[in-house]
N, C-alpha and C. Protein backbone atom coordinates (compact mmCIF):
# COMPACT_ATOMS: atom_id res chain seq x y z
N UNK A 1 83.46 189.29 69.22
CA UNK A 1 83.64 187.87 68.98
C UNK A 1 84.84 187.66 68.06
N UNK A 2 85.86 186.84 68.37
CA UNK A 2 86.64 186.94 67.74
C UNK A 2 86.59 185.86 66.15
N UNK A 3 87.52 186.34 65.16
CA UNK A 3 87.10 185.82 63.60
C UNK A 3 87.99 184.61 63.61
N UNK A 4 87.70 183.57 63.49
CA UNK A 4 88.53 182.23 63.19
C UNK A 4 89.92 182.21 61.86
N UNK A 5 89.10 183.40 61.01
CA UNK A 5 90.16 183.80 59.77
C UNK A 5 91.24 184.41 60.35
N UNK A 6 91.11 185.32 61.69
CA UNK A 6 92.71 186.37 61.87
C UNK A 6 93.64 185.48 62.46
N UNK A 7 94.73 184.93 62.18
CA UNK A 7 95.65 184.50 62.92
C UNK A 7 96.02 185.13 64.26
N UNK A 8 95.95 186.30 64.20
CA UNK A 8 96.81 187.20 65.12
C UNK A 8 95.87 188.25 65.25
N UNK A 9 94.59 188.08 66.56
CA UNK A 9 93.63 188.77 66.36
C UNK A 9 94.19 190.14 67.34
N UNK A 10 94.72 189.88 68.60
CA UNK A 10 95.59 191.07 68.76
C UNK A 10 96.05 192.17 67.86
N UNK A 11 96.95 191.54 66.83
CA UNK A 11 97.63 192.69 66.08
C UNK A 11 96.44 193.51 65.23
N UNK A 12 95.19 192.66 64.79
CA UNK A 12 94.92 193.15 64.12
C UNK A 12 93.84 194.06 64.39
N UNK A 13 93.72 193.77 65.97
CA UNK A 13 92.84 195.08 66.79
C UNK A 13 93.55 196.14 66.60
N UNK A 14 94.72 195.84 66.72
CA UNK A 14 95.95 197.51 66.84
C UNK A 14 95.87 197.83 65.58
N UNK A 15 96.01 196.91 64.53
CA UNK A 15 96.53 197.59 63.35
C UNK A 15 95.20 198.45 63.44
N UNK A 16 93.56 198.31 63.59
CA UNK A 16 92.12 198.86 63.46
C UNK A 16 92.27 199.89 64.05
N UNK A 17 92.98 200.05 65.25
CA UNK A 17 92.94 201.13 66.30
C UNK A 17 93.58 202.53 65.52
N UNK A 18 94.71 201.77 64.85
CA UNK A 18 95.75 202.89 64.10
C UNK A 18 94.92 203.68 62.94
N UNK A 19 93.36 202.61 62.62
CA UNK A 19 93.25 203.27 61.29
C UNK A 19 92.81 202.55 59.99
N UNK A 20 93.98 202.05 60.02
CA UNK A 20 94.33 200.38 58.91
C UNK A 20 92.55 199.78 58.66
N UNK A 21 92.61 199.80 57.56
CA UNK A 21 91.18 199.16 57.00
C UNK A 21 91.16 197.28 57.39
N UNK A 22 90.02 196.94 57.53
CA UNK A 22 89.72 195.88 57.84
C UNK A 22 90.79 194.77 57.32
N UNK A 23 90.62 195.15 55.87
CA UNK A 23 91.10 194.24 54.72
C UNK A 23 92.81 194.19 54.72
N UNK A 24 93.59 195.44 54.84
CA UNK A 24 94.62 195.51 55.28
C UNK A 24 95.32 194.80 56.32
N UNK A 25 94.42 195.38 57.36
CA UNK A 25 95.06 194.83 59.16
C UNK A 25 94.66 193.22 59.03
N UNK A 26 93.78 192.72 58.20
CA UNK A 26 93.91 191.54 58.23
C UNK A 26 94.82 190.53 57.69
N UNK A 27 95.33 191.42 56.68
CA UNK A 27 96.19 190.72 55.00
C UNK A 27 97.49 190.67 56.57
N UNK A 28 98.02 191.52 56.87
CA UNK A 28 99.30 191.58 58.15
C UNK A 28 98.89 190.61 59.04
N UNK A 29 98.00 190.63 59.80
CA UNK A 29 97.88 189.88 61.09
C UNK A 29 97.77 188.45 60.95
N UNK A 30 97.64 188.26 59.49
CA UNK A 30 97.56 186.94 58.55
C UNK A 30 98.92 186.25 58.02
N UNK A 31 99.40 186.96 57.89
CA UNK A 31 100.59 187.27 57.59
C UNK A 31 101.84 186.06 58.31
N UNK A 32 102.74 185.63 57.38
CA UNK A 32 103.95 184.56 57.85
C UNK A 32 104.25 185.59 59.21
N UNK A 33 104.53 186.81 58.62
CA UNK A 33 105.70 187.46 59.58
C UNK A 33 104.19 188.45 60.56
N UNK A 34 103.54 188.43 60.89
CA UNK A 34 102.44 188.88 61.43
C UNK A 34 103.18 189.38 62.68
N UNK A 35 103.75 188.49 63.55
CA UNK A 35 104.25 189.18 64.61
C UNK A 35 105.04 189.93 64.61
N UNK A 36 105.84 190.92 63.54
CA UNK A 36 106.89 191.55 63.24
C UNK A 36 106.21 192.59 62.73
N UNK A 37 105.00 192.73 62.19
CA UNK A 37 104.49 194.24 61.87
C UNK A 37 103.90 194.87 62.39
N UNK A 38 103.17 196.05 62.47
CA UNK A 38 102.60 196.81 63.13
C UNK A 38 102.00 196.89 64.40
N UNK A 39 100.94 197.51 65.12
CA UNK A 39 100.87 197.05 66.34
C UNK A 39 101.51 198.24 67.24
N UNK A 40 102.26 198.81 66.20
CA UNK A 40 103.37 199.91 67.26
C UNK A 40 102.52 201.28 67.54
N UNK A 41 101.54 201.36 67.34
CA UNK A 41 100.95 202.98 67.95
C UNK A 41 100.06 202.64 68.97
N UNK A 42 99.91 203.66 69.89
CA UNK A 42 99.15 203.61 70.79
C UNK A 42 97.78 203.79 70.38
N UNK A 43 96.82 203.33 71.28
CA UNK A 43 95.01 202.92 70.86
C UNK A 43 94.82 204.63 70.65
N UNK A 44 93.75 204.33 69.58
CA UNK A 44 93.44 205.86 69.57
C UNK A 44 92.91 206.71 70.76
N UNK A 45 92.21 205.87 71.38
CA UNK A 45 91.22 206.32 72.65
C UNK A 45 92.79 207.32 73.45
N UNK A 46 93.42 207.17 72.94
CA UNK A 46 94.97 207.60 74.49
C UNK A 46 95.51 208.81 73.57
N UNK A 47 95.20 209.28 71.87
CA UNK A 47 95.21 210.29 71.13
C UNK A 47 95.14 210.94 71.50
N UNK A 48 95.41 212.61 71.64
CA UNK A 48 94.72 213.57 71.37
C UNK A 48 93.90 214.12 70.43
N UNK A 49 92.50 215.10 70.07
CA UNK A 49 91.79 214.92 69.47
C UNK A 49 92.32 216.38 68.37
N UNK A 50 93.48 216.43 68.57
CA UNK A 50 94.56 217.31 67.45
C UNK A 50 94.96 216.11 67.13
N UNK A 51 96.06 215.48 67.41
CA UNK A 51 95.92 214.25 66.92
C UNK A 51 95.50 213.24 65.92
N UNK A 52 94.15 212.91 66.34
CA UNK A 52 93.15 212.35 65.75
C UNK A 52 92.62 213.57 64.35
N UNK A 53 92.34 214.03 64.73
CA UNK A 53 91.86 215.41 63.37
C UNK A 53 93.07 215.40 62.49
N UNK A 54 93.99 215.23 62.77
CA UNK A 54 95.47 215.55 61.64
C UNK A 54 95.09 214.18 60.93
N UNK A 55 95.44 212.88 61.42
CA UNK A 55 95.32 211.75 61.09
C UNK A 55 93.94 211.69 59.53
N UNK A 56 92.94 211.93 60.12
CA UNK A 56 91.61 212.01 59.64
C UNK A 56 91.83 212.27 58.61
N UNK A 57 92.49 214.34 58.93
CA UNK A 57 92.85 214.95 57.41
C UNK A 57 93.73 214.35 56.86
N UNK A 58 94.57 213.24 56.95
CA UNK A 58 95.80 212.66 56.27
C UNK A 58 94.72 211.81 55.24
N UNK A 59 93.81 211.29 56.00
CA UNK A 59 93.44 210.05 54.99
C UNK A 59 92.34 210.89 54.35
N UNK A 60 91.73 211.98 54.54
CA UNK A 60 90.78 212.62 53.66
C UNK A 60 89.33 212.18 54.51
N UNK A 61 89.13 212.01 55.64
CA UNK A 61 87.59 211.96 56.16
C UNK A 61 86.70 213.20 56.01
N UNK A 62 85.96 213.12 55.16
CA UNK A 62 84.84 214.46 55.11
C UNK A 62 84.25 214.79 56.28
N UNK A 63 83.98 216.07 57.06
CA UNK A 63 83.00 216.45 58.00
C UNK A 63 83.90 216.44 59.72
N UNK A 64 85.46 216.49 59.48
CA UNK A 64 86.13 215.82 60.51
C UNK A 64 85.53 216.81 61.40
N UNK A 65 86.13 218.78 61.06
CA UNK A 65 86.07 219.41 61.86
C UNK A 65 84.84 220.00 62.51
N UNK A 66 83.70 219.06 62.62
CA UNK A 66 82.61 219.09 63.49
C UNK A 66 82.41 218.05 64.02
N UNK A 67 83.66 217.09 64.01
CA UNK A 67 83.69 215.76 65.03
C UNK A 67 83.96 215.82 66.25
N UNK A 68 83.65 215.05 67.18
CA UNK A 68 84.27 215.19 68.70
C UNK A 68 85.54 214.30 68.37
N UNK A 69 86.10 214.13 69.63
CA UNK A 69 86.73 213.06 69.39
C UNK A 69 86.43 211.53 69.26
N UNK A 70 85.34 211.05 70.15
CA UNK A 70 84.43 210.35 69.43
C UNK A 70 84.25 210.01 67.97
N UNK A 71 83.81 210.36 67.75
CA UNK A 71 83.14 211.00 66.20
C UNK A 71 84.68 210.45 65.24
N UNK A 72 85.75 211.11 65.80
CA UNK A 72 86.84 210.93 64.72
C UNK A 72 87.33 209.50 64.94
N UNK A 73 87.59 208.86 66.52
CA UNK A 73 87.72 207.98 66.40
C UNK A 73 87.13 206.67 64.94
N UNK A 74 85.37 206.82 65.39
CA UNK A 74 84.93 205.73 64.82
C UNK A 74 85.14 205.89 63.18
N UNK A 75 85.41 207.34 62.72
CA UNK A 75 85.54 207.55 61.27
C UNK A 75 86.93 206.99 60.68
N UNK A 76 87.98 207.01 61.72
CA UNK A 76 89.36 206.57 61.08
C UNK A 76 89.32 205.00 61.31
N UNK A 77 88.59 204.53 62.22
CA UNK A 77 88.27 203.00 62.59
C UNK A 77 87.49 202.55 61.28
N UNK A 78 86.81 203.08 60.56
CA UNK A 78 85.82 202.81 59.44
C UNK A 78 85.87 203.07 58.28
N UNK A 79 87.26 203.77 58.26
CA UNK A 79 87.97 204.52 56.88
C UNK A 79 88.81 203.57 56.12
């Protein structure tokens, strides 16, 4: 359902997809210049799950390397 608060609820699916915390991808997609930021990576689902595991370990997710890819998805979506 989409939030009446995101200006730019597109971007701010992508910015979620990339990672970007709720509060973040929203502060951008909210944003004067909203259509000029992010948005630029491909959905995680199209990752590889090397990929996805590097990412994870970038931001510090505990328990990655007994994740599927699944698994890592929803943790960097929730991180």
């Amino acid at each position: 359902m989409p939030d009446n608060r995101i200006k730019n609820e597109e971007q701010y699916e992508e910015l979620r997809d990339q990672g970007m915390s709720k509060e973040k991808a929203a502060r951008i997609a909210n944003s004067e210049n909203a259509s000029k930021k992010g948005g630029k990576q491909k959905k995680y689902e199209k990752w590889t799950k090397e990929e996805l595991y590097k990412k994870a370990q970038e931001v510090g997710i505990e328990g990655r390397s007994d994740m599927n890819k699944e698994e890592l998805i929803e943790a960097l979506r929730n991180h």
